[in-house]
PDB file of N, CA and C in Angstrom:
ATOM      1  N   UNK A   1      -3.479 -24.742 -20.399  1.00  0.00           N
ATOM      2  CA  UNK A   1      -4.052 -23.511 -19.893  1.00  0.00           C
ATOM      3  C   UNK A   1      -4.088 -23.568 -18.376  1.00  0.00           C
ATOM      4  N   UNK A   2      -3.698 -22.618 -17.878  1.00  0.00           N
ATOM      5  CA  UNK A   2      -3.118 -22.073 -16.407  1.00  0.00           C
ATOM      6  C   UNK A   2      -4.293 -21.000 -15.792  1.00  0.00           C
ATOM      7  N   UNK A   3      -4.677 -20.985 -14.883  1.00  0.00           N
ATOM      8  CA  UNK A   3      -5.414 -19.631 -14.709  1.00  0.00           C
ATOM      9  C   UNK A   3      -4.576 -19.246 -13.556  1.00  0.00           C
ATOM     10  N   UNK A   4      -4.354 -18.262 -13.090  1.00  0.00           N
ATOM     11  CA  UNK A   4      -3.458 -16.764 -12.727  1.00  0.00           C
ATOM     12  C   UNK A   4      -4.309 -15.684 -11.756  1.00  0.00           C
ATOM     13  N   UNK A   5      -3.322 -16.232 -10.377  1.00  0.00           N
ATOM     14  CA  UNK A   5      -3.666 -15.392  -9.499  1.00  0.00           C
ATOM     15  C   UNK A   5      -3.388 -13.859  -9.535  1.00  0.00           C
ATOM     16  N   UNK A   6      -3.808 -12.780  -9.659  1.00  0.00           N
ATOM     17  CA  UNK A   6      -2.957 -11.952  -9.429  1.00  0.00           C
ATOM     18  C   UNK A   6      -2.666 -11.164  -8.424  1.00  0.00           C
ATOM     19  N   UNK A   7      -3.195 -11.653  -7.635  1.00  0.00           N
ATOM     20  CA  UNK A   7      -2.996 -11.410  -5.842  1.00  0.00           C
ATOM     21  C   UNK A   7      -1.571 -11.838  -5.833  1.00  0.00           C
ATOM     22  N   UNK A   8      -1.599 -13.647  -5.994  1.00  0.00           N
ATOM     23  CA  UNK A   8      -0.315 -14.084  -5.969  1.00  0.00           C
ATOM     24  C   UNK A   8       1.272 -13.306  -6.524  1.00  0.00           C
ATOM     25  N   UNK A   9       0.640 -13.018  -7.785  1.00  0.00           N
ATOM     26  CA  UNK A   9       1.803 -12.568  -8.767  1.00  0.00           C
ATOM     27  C   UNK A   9       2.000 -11.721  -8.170  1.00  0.00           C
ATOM     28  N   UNK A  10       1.505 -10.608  -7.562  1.00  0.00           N
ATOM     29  CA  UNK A  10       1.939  -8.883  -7.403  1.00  0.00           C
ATOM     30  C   UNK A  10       2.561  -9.339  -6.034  1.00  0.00           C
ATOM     31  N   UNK A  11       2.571 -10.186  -5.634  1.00  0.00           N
ATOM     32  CA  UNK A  11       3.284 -10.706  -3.647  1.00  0.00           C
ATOM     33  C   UNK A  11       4.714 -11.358  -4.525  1.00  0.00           C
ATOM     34  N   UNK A  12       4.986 -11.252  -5.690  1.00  0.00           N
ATOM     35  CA  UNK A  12       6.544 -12.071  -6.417  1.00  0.00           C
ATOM     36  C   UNK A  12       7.198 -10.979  -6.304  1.00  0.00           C
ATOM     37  N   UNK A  13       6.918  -9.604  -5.717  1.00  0.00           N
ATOM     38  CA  UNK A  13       8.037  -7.938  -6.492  1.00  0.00           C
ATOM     39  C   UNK A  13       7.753  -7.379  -5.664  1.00  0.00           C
ATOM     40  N   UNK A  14       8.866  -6.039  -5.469  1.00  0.00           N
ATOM     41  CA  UNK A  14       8.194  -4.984  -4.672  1.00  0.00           C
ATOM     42  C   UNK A  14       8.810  -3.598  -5.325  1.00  0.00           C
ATOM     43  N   UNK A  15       9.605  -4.026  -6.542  1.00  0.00           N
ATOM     44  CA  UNK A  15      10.295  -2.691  -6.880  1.00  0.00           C
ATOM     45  C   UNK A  15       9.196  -2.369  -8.210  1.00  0.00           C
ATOM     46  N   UNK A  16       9.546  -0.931  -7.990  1.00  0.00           N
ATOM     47  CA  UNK A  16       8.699  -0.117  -8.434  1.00  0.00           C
ATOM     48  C   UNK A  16       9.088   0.263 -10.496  1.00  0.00           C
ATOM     49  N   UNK A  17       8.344   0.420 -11.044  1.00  0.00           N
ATOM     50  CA  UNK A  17       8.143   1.070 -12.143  1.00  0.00           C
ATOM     51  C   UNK A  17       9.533   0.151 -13.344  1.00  0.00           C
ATOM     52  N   UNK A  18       8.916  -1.641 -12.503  1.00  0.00           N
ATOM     53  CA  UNK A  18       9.765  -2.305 -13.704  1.00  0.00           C
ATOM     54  C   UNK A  18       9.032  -3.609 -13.679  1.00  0.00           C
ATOM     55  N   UNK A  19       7.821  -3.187 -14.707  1.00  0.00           N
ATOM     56  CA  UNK A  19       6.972  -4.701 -15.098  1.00  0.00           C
ATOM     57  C   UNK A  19       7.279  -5.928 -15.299  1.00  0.00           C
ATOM     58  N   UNK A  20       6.573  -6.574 -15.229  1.00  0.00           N
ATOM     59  CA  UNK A  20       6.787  -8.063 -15.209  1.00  0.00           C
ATOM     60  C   UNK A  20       5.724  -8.843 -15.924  1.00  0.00           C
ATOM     61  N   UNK A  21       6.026  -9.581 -16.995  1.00  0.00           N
ATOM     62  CA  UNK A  21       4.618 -10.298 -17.994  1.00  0.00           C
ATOM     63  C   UNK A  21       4.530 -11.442 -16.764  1.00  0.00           C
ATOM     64  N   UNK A  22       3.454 -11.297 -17.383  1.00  0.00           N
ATOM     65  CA  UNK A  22       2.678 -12.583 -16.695  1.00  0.00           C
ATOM     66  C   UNK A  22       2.058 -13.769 -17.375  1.00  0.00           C
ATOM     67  N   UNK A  23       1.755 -13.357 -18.882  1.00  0.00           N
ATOM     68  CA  UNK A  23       1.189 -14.338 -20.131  1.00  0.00           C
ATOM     69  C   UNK A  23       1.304 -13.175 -21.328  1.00  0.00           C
ATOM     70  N   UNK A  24       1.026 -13.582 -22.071  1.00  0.00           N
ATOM     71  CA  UNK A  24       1.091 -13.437 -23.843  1.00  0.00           C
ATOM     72  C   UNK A  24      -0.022 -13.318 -24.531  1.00  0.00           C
ATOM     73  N   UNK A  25      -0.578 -13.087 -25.231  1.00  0.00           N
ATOM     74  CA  UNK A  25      -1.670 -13.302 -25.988  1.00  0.00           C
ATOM     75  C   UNK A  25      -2.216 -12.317 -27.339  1.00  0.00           C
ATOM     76  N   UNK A  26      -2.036 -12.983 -28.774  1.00  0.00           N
ATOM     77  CA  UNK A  26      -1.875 -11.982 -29.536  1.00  0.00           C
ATOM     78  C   UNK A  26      -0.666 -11.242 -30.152  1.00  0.00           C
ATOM     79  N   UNK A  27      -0.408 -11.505 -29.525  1.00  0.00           N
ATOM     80  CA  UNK A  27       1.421 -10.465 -29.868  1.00  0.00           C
ATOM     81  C   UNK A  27       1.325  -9.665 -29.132  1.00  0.00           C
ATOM     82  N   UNK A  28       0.310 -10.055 -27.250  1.00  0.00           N
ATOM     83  CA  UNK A  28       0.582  -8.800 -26.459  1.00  0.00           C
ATOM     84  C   UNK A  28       1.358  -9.258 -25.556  1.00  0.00           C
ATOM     85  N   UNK A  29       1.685  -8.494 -24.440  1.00  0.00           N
ATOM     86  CA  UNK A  29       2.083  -9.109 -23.187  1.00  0.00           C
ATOM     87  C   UNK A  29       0.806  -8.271 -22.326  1.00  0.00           C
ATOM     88  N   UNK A  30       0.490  -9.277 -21.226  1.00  0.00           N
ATOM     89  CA  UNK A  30      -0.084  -8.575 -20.052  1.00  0.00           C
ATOM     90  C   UNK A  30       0.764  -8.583 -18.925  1.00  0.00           C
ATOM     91  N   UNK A  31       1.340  -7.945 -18.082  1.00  0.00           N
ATOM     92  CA  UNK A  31       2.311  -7.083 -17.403  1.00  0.00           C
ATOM     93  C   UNK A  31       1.655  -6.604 -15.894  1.00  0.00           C
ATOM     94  N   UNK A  32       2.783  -6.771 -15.284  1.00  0.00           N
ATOM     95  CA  UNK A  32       1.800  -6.322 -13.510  1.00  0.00           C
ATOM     96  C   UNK A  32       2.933  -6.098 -13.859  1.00  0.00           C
ATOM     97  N   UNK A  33       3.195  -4.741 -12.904  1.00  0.00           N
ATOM     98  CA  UNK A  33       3.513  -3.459 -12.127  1.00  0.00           C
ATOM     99  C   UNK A  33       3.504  -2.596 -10.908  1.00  0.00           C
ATOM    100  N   UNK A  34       4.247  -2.531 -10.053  1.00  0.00           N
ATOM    101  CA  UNK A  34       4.003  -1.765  -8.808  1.00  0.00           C
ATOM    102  C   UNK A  34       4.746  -0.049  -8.885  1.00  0.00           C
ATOM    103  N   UNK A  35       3.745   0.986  -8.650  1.00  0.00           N
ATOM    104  CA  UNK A  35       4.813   1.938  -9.468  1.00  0.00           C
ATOM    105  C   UNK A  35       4.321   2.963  -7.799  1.00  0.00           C
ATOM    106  N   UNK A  36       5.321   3.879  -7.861  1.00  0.00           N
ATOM    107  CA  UNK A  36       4.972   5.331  -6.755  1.00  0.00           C
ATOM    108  C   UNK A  36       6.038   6.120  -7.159  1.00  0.00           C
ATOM    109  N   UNK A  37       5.813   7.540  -7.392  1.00  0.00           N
ATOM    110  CA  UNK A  37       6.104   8.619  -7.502  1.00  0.00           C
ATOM    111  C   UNK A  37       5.978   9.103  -8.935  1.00  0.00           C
ATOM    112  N   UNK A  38       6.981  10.038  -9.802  1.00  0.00           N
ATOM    113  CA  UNK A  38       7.094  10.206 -11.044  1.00  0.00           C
ATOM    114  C   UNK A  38       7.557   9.305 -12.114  1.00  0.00           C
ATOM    115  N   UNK A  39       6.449   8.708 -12.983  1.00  0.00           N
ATOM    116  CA  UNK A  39       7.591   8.122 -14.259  1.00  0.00           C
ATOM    117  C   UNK A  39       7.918   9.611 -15.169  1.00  0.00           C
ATOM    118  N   UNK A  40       8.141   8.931 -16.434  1.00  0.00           N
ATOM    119  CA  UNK A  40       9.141   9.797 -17.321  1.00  0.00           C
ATOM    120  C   UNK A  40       8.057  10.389 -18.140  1.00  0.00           C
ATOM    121  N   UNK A  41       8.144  11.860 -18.999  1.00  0.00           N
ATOM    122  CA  UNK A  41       7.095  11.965 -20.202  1.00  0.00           C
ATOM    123  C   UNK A  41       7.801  11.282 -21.128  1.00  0.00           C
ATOM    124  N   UNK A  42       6.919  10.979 -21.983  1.00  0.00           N
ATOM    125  CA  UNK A  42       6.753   9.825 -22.858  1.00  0.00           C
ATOM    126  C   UNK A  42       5.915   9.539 -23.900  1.00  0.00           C
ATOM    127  N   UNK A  43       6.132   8.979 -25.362  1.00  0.00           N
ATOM    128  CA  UNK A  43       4.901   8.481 -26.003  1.00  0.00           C
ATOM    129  C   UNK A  43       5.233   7.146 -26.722  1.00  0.00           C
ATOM    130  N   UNK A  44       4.307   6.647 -26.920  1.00  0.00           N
ATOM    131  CA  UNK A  44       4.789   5.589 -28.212  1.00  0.00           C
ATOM    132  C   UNK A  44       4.353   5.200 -29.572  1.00  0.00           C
ATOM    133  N   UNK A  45       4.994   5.633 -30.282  1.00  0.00           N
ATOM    134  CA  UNK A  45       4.880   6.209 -31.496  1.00  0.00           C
ATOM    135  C   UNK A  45       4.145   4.954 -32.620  1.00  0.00           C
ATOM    136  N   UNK A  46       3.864   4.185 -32.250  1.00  0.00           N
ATOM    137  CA  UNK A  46       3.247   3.352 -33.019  1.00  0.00           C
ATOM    138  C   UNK A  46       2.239   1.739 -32.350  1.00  0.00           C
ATOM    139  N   UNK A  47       1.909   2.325 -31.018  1.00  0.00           N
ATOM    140  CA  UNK A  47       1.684   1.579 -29.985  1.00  0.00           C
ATOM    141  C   UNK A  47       0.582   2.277 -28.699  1.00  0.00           C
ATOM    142  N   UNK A  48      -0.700   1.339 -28.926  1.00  0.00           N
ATOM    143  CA  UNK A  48      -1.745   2.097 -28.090  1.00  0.00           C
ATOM    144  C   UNK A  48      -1.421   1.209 -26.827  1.00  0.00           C
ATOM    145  N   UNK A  49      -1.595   1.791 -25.406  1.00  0.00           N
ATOM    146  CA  UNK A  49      -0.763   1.242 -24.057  1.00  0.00           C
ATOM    147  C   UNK A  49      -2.304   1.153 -22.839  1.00  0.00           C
ATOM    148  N   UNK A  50      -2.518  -0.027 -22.405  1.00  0.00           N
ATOM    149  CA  UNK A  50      -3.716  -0.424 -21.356  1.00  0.00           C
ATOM    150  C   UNK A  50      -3.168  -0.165 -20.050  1.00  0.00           C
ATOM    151  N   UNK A  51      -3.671   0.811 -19.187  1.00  0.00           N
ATOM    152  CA  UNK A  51      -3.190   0.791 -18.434  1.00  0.00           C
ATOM    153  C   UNK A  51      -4.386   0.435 -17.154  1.00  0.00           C
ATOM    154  N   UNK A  52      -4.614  -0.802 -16.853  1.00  0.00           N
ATOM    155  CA  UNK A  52      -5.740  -0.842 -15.700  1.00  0.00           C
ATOM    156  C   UNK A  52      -5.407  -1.025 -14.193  1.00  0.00           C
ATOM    157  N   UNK A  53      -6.206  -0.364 -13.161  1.00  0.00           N
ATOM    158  CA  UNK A  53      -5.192   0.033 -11.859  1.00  0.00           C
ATOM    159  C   UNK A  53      -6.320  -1.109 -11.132  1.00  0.00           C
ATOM    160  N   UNK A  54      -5.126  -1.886 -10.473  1.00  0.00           N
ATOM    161  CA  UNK A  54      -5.699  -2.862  -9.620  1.00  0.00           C
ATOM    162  C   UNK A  54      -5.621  -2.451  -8.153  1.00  0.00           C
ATOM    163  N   UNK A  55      -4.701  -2.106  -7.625  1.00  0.00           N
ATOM    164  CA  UNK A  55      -5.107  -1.589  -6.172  1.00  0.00           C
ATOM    165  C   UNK A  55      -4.669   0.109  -6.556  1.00  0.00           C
ATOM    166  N   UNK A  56      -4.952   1.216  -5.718  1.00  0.00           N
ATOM    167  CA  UNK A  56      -4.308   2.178  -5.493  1.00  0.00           C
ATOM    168  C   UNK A  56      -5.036   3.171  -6.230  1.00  0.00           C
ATOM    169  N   UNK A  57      -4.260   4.360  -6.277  1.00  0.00           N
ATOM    170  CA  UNK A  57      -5.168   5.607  -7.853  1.00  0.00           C
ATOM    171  C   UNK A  57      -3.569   6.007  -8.617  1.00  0.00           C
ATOM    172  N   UNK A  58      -3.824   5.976  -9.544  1.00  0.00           N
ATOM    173  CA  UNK A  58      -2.572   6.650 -10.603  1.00  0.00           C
ATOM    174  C   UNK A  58      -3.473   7.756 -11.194  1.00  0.00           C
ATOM    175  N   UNK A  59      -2.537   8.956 -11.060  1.00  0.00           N
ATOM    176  CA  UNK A  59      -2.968   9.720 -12.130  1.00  0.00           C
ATOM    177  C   UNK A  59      -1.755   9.987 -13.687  1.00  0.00           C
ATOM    178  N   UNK A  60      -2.197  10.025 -14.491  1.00  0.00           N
ATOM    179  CA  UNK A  60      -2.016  10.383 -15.611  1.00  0.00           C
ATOM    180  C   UNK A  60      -1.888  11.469 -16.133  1.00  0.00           C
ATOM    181  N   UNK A  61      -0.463  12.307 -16.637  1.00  0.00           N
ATOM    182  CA  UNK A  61      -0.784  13.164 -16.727  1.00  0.00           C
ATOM    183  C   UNK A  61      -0.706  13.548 -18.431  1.00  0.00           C
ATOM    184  N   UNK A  62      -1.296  14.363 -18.929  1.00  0.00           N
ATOM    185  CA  UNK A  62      -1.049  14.403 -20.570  1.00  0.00           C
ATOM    186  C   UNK A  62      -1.035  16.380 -20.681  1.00  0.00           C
ATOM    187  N   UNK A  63      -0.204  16.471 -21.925  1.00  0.00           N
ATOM    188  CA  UNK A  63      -0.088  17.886 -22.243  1.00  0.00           C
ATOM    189  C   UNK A  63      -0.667  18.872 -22.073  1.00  0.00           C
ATOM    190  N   UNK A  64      -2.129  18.238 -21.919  1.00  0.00           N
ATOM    191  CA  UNK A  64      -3.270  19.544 -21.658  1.00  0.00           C
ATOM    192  C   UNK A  64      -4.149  18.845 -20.714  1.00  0.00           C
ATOM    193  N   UNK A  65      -4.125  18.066 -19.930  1.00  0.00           N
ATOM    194  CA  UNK A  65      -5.137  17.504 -18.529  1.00  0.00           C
ATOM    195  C   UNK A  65      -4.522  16.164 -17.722  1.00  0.00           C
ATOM    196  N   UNK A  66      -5.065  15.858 -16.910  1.00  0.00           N
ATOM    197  CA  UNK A  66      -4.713  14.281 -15.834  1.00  0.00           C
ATOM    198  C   UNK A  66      -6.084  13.666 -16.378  1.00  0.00           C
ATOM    199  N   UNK A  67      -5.638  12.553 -15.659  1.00  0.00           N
ATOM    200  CA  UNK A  67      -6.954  11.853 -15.855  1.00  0.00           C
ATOM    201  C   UNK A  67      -6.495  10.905 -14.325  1.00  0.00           C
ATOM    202  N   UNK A  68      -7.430  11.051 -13.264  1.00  0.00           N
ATOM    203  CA  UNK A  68      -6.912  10.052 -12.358  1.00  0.00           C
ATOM    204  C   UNK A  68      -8.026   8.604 -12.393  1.00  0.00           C
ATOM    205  N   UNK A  69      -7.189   7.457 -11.931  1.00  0.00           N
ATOM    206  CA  UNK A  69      -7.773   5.860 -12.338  1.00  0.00           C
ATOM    207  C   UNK A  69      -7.987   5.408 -10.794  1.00  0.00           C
ATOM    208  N   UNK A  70      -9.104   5.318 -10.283  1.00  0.00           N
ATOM    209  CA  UNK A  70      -9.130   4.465  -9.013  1.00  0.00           C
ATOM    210  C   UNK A  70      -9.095   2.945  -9.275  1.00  0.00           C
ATOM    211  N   UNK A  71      -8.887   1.955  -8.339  1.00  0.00           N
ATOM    212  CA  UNK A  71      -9.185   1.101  -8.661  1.00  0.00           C
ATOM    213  C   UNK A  71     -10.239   0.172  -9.319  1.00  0.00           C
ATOM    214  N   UNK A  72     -10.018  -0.740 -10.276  1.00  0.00           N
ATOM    215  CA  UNK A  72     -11.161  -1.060 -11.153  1.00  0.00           C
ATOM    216  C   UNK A  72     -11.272  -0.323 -12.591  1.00  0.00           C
ATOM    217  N   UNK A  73     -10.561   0.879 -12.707  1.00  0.00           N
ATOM    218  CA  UNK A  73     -10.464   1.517 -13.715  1.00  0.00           C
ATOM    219  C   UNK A  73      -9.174   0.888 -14.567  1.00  0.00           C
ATOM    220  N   UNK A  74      -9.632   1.686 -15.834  1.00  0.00           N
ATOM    221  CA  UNK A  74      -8.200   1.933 -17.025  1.00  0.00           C
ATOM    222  C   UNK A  74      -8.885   2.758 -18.237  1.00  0.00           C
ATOM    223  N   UNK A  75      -7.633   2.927 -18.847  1.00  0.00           N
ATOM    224  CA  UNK A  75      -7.553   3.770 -19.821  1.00  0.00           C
ATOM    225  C   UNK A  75      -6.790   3.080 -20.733  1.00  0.00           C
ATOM    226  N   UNK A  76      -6.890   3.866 -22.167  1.00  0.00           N
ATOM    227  CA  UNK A  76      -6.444   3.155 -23.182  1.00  0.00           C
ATOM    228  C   UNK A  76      -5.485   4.697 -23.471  1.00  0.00           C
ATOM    229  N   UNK A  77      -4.018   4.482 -23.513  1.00  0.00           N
ATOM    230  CA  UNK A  77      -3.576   6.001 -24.457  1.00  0.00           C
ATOM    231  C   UNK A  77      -2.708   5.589 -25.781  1.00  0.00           C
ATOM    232  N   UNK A  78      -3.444   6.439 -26.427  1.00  0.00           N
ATOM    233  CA  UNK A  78      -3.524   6.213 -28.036  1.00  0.00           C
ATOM    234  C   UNK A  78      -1.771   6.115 -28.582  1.00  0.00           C
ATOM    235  N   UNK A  79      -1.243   5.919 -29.181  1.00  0.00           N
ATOM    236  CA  UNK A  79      -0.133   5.942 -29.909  1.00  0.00           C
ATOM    237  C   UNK A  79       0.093   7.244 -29.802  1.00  0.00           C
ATOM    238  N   UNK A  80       1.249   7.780 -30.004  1.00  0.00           N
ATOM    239  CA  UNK A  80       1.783   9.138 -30.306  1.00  0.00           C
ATOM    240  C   UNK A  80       1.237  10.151 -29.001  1.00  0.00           C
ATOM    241  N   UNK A  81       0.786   9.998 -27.750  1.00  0.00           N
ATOM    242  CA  UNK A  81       0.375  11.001 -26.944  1.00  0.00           C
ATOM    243  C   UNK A  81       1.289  10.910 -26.574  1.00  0.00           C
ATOM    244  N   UNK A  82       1.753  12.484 -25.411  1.00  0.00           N
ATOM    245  CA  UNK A  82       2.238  11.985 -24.537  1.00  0.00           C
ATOM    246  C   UNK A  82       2.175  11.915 -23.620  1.00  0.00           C
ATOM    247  N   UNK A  83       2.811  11.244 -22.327  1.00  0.00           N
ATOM    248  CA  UNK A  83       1.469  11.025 -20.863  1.00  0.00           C
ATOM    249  C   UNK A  83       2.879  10.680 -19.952  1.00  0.00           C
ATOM    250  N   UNK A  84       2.690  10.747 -18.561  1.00  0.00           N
ATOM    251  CA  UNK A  84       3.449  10.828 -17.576  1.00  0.00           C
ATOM    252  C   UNK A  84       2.902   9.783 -16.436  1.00  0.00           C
ATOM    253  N   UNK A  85       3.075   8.837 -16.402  1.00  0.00           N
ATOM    254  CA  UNK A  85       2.101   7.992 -15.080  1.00  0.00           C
ATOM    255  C   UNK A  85       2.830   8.467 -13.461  1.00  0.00           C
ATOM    256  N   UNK A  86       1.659   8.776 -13.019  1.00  0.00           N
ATOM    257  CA  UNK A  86       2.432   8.947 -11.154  1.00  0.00           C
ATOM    258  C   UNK A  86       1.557   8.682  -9.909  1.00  0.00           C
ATOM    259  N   UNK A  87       2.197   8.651  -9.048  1.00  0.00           N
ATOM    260  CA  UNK A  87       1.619   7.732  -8.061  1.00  0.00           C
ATOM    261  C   UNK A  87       1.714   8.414  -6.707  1.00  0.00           C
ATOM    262  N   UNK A  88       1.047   9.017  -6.072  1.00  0.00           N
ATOM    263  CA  UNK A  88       1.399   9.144  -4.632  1.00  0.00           C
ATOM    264  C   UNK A  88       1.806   8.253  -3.553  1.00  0.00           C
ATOM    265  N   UNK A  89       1.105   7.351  -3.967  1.00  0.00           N
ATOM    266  CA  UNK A  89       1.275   6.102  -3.089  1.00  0.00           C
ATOM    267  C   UNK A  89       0.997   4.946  -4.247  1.00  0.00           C
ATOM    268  N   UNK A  90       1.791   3.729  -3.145  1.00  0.00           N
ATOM    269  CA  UNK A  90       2.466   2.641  -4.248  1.00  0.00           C
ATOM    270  C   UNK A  90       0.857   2.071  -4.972  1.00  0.00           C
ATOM    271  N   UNK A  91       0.571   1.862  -6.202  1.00  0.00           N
ATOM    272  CA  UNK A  91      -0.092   1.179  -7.490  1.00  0.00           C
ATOM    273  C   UNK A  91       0.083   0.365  -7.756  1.00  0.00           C
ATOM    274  N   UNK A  92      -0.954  -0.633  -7.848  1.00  0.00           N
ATOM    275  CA  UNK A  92      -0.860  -1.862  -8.837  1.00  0.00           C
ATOM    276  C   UNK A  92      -1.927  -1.914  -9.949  1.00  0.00           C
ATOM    277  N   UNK A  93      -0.519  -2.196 -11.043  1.00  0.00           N
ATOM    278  CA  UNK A  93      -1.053  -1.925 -11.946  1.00  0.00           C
ATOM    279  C   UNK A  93      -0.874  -3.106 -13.470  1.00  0.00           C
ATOM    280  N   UNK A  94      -1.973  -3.641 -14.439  1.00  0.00           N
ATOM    281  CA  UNK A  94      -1.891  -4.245 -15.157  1.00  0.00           C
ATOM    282  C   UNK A  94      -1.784  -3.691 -16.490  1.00  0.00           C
ATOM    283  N   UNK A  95      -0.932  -4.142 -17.003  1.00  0.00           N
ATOM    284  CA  UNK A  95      -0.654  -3.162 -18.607  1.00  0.00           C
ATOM    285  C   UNK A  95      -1.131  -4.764 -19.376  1.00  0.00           C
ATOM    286  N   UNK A  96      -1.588  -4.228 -20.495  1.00  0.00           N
ATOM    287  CA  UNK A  96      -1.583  -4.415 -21.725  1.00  0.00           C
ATOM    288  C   UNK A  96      -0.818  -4.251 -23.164  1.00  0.00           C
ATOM    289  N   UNK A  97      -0.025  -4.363 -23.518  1.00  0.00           N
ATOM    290  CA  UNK A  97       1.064  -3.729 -24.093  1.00  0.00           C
ATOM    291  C   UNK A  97       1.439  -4.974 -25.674  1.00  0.00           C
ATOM    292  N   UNK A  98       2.169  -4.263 -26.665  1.00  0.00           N
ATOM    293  CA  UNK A  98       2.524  -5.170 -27.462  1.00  0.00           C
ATOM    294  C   UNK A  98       4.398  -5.643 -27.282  1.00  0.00           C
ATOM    295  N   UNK A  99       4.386  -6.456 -27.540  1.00  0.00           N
ATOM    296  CA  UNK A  99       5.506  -7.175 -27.530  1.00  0.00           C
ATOM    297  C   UNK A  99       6.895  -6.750 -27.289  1.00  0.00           C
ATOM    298  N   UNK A 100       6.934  -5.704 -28.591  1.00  0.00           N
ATOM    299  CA  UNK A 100       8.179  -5.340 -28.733  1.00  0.00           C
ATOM    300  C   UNK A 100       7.752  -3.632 -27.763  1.00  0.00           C
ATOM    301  N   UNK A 101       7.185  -3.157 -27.233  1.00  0.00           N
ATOM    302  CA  UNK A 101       6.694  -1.968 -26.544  1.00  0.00           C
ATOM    303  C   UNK A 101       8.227  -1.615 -25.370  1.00  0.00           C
ATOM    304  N   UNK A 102       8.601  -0.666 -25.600  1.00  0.00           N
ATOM    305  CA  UNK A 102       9.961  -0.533 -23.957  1.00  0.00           C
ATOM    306  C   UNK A 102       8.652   0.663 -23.403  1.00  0.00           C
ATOM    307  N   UNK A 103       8.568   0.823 -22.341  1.00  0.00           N
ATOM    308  CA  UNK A 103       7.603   1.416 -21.554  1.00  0.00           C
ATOM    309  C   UNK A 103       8.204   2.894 -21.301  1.00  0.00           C
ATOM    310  N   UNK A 104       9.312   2.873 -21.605  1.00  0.00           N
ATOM    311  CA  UNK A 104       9.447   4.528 -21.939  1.00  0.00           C
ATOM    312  C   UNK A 104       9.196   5.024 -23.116  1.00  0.00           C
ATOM    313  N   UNK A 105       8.703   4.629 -23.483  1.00  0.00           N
ATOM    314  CA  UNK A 105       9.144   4.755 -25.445  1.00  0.00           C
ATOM    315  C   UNK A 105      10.191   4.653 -25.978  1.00  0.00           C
ATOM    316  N   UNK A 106      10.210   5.853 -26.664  1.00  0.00           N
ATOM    317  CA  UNK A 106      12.091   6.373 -26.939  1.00  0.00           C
ATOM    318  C   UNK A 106      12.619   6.701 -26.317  1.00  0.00           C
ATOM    319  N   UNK A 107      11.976   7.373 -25.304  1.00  0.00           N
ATOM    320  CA  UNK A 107      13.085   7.915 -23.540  1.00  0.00           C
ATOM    321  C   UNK A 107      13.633   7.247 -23.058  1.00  0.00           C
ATOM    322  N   UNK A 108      14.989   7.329 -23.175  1.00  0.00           N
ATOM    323  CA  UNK A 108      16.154   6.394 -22.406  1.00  0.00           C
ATOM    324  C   UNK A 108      15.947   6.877 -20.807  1.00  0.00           C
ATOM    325  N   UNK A 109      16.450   6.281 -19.930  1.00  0.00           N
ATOM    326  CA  UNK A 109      16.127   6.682 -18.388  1.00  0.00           C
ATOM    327  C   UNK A 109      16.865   5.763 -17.424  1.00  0.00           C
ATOM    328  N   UNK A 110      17.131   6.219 -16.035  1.00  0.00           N
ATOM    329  CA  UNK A 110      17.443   5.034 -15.280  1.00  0.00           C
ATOM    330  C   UNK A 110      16.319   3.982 -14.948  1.00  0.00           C
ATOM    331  N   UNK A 111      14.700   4.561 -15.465  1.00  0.00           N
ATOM    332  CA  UNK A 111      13.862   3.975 -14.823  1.00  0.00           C
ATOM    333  C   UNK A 111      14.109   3.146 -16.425  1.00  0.00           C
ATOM    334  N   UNK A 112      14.255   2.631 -17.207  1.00  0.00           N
ATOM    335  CA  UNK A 112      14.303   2.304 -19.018  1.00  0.00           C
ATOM    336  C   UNK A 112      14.078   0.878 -18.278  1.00  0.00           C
ATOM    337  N   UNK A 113      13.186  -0.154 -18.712  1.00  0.00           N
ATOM    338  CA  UNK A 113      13.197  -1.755 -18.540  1.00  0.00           C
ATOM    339  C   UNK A 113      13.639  -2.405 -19.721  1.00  0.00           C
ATOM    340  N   UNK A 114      14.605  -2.867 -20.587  1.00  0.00           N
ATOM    341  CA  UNK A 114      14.733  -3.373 -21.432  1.00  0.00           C
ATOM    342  C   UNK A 114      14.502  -4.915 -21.832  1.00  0.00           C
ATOM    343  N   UNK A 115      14.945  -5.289 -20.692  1.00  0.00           N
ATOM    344  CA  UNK A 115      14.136  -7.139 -20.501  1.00  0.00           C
ATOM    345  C   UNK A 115      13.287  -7.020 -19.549  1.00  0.00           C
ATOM    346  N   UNK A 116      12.440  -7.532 -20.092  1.00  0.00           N
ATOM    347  CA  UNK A 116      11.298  -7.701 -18.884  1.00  0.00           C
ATOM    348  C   UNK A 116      11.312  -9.452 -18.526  1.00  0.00           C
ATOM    349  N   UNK A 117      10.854  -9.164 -17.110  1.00  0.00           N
ATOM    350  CA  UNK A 117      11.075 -10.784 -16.320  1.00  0.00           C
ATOM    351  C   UNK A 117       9.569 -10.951 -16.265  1.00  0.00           C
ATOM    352  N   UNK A 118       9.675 -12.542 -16.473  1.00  0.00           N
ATOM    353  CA  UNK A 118       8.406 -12.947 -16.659  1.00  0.00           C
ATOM    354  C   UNK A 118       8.538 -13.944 -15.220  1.00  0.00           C
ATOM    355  N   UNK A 119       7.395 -13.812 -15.062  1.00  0.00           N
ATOM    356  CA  UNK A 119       6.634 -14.673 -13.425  1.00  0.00           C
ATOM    357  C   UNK A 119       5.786 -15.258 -13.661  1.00  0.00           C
TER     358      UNK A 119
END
């Protein structure tokens, strides 16, 4: 057992809206992220998604409202919604996620991460 800077980790990247695990646990991954501007709409159809904002504000957007996250915050979005993450300015951000999860869902995209790099 390792304990984990994450000051450190988020100073390993600077490109935007393509996570990176950091440890495992459960059959999850926990994931840092640096994201700014529009991601994609999106849901995941069998998969509830943590999204907690470590520096910055993300807002969230879903079919019928936003929800914006200052730092210290998160949200949990349920399976099957669908939600849009965006950023005015650059976010750091820690996901929670299960294993097999692609962070677009089913939305193929140029932003699509299919391997994720672990740090």
């Amino acid at each position: 057992m390792k304990k984990i800077n994450l000051k450190q980790k988020f100073k390993l990247f600077n490109d935007h809206w393509n996570p990176k695990i950091i440890t495992e646990l459960n059959g999850q991954n926990v994931k840092l992220a640096k994201v700014k501007g529009d991601f994609v709409w999106h849901n995941h159809e069998t998969e509830d998604e943590l999204f907690f904002v470590y520096k910055g504000t993300l807002t969230i957007e879903f079919r019928d409202k936003e929800v914006k996250l200052n730092e210290g915050e998160m949200i949990v979005v349920q399976k099957g919604v669908d939600h849009k993450p965006r950023a005015e300015k650059e976010v750091w951000l820690i996901l929670f996620e299960p294993k097999n999860i692609l962070h677009t869902g089913g939305v193929k995209s140029k932003l699509t991460v299919e391997n994720y790099k672990k740090i």
